[in-house]
Protein backbone atom coordinates (compact mmCIF):
# COMPACT_ATOMS: atom_id res chain seq x y z
CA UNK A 1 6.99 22.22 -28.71
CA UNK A 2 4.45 24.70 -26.96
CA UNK A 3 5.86 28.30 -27.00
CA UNK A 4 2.95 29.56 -25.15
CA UNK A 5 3.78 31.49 -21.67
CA UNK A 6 2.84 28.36 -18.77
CA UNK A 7 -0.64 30.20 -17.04
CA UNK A 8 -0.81 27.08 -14.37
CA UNK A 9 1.11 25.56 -11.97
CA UNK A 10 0.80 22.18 -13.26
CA UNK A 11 2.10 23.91 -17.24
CA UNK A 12 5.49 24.59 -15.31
CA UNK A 13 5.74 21.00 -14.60
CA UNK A 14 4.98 19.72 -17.98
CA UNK A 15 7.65 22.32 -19.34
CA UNK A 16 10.22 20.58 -16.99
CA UNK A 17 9.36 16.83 -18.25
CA UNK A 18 10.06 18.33 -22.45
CA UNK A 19 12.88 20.15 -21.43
CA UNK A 20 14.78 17.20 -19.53
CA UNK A 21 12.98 14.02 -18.34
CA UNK A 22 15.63 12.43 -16.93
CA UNK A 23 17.56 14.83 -15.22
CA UNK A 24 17.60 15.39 -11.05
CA UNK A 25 14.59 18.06 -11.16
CA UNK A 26 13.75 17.78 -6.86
CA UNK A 27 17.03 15.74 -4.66
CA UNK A 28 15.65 16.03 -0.38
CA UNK A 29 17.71 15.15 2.01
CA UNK A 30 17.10 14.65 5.85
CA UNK A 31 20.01 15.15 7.97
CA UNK A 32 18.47 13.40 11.52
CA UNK A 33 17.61 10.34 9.73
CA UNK A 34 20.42 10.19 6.74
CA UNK A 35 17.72 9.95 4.04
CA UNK A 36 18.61 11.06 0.68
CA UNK A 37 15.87 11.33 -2.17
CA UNK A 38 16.18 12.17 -5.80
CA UNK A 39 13.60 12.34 -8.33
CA UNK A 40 13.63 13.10 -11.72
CA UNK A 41 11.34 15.27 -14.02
CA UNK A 42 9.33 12.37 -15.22
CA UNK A 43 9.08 10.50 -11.47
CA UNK A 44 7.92 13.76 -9.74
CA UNK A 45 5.26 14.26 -12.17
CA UNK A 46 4.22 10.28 -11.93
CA UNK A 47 3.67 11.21 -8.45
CA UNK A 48 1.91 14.10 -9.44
CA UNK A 49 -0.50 12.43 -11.63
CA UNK A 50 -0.92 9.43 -9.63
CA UNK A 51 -2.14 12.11 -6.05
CA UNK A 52 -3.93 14.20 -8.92
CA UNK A 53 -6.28 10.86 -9.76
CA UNK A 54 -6.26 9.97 -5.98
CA UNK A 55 -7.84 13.37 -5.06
CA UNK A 56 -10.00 13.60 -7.55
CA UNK A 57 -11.36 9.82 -7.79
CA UNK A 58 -11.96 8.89 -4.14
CA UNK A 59 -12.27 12.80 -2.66
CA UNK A 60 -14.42 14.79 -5.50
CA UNK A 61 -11.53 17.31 -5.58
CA UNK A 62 -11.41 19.61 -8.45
CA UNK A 63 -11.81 23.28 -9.02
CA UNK A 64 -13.50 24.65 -6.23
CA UNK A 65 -12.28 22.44 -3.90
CA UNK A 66 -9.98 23.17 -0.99
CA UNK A 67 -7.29 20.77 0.27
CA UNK A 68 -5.49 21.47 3.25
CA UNK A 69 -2.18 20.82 3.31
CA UNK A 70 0.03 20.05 6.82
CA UNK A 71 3.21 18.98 5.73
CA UNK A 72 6.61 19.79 6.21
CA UNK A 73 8.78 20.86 3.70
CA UNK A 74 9.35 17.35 1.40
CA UNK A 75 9.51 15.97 -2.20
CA UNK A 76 6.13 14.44 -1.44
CA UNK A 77 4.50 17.67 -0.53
CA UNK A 78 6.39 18.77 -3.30
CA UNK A 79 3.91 16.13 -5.45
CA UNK A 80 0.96 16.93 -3.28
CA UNK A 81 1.02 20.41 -3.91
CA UNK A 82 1.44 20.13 -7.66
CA UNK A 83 -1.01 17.78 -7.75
CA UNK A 84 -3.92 19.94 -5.95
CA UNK A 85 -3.08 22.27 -8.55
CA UNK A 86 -3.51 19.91 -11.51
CA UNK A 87 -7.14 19.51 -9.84
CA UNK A 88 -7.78 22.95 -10.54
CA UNK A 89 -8.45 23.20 -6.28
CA UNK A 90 -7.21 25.78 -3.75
CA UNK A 91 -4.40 24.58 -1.18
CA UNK A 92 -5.21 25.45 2.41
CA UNK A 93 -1.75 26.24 3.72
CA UNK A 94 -2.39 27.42 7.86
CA UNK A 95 -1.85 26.46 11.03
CA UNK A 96 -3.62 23.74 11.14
CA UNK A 97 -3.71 22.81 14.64
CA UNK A 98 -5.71 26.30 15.29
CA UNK A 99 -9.52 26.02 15.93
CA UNK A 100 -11.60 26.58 12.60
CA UNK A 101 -8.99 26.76 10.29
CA UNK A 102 -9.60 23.31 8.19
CA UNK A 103 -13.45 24.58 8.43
CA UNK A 104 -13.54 24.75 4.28
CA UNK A 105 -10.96 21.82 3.57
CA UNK A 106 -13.02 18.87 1.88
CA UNK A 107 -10.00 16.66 2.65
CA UNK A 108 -6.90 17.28 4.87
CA UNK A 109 -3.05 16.12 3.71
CA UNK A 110 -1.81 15.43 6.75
CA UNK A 111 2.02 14.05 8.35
CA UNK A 112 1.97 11.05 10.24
CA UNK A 113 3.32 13.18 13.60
CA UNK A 114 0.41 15.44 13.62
CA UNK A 115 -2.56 13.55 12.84
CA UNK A 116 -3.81 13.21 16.58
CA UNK A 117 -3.55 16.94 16.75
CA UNK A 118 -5.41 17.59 13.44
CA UNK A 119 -8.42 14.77 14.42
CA UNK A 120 -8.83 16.74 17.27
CA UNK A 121 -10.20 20.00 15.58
CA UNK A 122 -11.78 19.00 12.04
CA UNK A 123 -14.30 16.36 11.10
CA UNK A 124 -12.61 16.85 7.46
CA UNK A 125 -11.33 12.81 5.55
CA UNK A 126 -7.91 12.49 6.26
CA UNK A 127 -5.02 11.50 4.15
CA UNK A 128 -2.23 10.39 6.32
CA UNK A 129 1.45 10.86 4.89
CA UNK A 130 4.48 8.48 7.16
CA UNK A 131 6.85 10.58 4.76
CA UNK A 132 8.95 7.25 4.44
CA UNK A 133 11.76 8.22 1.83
CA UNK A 134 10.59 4.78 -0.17
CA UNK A 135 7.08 5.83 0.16
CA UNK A 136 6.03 3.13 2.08
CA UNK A 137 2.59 3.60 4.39
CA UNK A 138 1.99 4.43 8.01
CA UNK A 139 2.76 2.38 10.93
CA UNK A 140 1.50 1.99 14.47
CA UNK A 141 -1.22 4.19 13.99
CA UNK A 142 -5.32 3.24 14.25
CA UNK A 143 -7.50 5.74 13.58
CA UNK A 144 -10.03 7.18 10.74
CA UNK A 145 -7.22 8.48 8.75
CA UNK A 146 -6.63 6.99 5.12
CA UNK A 147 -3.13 5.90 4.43
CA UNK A 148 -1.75 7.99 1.78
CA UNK A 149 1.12 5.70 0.51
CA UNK A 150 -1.77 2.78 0.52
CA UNK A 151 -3.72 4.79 -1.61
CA UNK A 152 -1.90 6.52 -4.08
CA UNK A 153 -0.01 2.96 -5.53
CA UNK A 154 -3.17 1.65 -6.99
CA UNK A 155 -4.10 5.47 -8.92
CA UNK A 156 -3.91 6.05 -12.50
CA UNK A 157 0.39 7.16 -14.13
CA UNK A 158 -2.09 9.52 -16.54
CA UNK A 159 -4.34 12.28 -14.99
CA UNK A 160 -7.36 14.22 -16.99
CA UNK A 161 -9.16 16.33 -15.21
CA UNK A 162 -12.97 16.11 -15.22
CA UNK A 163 -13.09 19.96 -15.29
CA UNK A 164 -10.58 22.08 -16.49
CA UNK A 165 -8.61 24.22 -14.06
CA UNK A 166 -9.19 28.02 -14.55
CA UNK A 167 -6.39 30.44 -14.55
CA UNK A 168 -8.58 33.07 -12.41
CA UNK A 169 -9.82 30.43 -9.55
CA UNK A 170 -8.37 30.39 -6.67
CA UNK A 171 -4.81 29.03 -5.85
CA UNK A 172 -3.82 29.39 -2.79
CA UNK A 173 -4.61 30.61 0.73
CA UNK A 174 -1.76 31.08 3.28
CA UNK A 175 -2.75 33.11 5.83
CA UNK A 176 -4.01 36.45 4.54
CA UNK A 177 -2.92 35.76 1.46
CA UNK A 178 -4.56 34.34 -1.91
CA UNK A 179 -3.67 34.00 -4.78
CA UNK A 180 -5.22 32.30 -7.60
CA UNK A 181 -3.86 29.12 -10.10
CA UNK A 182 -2.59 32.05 -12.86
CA UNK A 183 -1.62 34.41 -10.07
CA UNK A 184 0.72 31.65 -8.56
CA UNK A 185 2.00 31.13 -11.93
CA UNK A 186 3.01 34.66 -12.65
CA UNK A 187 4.20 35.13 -9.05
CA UNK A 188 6.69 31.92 -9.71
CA UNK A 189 8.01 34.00 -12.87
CA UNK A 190 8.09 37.43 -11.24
CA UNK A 191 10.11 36.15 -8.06
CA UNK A 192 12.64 33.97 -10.13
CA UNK A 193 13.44 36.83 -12.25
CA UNK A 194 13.72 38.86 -9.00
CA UNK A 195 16.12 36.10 -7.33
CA UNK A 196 18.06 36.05 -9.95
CA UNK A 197 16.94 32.59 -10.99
CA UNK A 198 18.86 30.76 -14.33
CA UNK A 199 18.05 28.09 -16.42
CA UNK A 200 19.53 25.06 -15.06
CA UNK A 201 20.48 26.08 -11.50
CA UNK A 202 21.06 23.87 -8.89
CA UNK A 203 19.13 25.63 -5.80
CA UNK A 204 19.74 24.36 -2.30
CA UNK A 205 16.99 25.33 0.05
CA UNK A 206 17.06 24.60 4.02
CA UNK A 207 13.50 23.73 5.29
CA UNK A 208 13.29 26.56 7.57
CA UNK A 209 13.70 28.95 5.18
CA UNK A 210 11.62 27.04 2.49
CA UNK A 211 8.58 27.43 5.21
CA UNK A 212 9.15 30.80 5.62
CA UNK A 213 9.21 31.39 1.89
CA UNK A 214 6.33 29.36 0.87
CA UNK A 215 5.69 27.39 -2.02
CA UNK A 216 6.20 29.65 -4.60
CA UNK A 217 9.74 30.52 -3.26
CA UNK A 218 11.23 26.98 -2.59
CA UNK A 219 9.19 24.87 -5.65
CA UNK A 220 7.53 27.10 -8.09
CA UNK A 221 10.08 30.01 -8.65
CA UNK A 222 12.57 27.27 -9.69
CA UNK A 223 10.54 25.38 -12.09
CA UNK A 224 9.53 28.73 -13.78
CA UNK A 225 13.02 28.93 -14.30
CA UNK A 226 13.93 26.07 -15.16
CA UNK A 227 16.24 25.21 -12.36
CA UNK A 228 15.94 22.08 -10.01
CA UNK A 229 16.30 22.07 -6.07
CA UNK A 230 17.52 20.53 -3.49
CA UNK A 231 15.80 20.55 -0.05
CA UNK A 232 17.42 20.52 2.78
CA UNK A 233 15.88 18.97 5.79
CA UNK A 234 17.02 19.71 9.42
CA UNK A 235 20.45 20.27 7.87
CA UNK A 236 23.43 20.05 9.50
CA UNK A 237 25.42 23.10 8.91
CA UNK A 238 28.65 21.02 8.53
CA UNK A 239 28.16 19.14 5.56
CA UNK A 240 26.14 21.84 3.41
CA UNK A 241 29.60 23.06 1.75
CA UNK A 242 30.41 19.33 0.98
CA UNK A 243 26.59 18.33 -0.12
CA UNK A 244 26.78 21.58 -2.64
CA UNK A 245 30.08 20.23 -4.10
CA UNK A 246 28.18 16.67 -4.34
CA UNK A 247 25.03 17.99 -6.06
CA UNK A 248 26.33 20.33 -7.84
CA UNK A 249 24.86 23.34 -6.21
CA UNK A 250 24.76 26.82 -8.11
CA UNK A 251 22.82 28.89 -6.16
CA UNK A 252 21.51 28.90 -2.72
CA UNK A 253 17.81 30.11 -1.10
CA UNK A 254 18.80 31.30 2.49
CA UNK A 255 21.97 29.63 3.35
CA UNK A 256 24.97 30.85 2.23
CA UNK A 257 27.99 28.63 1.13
CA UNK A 258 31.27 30.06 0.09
CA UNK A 259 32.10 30.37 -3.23
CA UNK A 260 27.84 30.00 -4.16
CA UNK A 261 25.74 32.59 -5.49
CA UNK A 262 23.04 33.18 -2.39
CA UNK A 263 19.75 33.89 -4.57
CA UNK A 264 18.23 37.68 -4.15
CA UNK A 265 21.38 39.32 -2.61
CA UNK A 266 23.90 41.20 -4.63
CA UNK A 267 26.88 39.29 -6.32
C-alpha cells in the first residue's frame, strides 16, 4: 500500500477507495424534494473516472485547461470537481452569471436552472447537469447545451490521463483566490487538522455553509482525513438531530446538533 503523502486531489480519492471501498464515503440529501443519495468509495470515484474521460475525450480538457463550474452544492459536483482535478485542469468557481467571468472556461458545468442565464453571457460548450438523484438527463429544455447525464453513461469506468497532472499547476480559482492541484491538497490536510478532523468521521454539512466554505472545506478536508460527509441540502432544521442519529453523524461543519462535536469550535 502507498505510504507516500497524497500531493493531488484525485491521490485523496484513491486513498479512500484502499482504505474502504464499500463504505458510505458522500450520503446528500435534499429536504424540498425528499431525495436521499448515498455513494460509496468505489461509486463516487466511477463517477469520477467516467466525467474525467468525458472531459477529456469530447472537450480537450487536461492540464491547462479551465472548467467552470456552476453548481450547487451536490454529490455530482462532488464527482465533477474531482474529476477536473484528475484532468490535471483548473476549476473556475465564480459568479457565473457576471459579465466576463467564464471568458477563460473551455467548457462550462452548468445546473439545469441556470443554463438560460449562463447562454446569455459566454459562447463557452455547455454541459448541462438536471441533478436528478438517479442521474437521469435533462428535460424540457432545447438549446445548444450538451446533456451531461446523456454523456457521461457511454465514458470509460477507467481514466488515464493523456498528460500527467502537475502538483504546481493551477487548481483552483474562486474569486481572488488560487490555488494550485498540490496547494489544494495541502490546504485539505492543513484545514482538517485545524477542524479537528478524525479518521472515520461522519461530517454533516448544510449547503449554505458548504458554499460559503468552498470545496476544500465541505469535500476535500474530509477525504484528507479520512472521514465521509453528508450534505445537507435546503435542510430542514427539524429533522437534522434525527438524520445525525440515522447516519451516524460524528461531527458537524456549521450546524450544531446537541450532543455532536461542531468541527473548529472548542469541545
Amino acid at each position: 500500500m502507498p505510504t507516500t503523502r497524497p500531493t493531488l486531489p484525485a491521490q485523496l480519492l484513491d486513498a479512500a477507495v484502499r482504505r474502504d471501498p464499500a463504505a458510505p464515503l458522500v450520503t446528500c440529501y435534499d429536504d424540498a424534494t425528499g431525495e436521499r443519495v448515498e455513494l460509496s468509495a468505489t461509486t463516487l470515484a466511477n463517477w469520477v473516472a467516467k466525467t474525467a474521460n468525458l472531459l477529456q475525450d469530447e472537450f480537450d480538457v487536461g492540464p491547462g485547461g479551465s472548467v467552470a463550474v456552476v453548481l450547487p452544492v451536490h454529490w455530482q459536483t462532488a464527482a465533477v470537481l474531482l474529476a477536473v482535478w484528475s484532468c490535471g485542469a483548473t476549476v473556475l468557481d465564480t459568479a457565473a452569471e457576471d459579465e466576463g467571468t467564464l471568458a477563460a472556461a473551455d467548457v462550462v458545468l452548468v445546473s439545469q436552472d441556470r443554463i438560460a442565464a449562463v447562454e446569455e453571457v459566454t459562447d463557452a460548450e455547455l454541459l448541462g447537469l438536471s441533478l436528478h438523484p438517479l442521474g437521469l438527463g435533462m428535460t424540457d429544455y432545447a438549446g445548444p447545451a450538451r446533456d451531461f447525464a446523456l454523456e457521461v453513461r457511454s465514458a470509460g469506468d477507467v481514466f488515464s490521463p493523456w498528460t500527467p497532472p502537475d502538483p504546481e499547476a493551477p487548481g483552483l480559482r474562486a474569486g481572488g483566490l488560487e490555488l494550485s492541484l498540490g496547494g489544494l491538497t495541502a490546504a485539505a490536510e492543513e484545514l482538517a487538522g485545524r477542524l479537528g478532523l478524525r479518521s472515520g468521521d461522519r461530517v454533516l454539512v448544510d449547503d449554505v455553509t458548504a458554499a460559503e466554505t468552498g470545496p476544500v472545506a465541505w469535500l476535500l478536508a474530509p477525504l484528507a482525513a479520512g472521514a465521509s460527509v453528508v450534505l445537507c441540502r435546503r435542510p430542514d432544521p427539524a429533522a437534522l438531530a434525527a438524520r445525525a442519529a440515522a447516519e451516524r453523524v460524528t461531527a458537524t461543519l456549521g450546524r450544531e446538533i446537541d450532543g455532536i462535536r461542531a468541527l473548529g469550535r472548542p469541545a
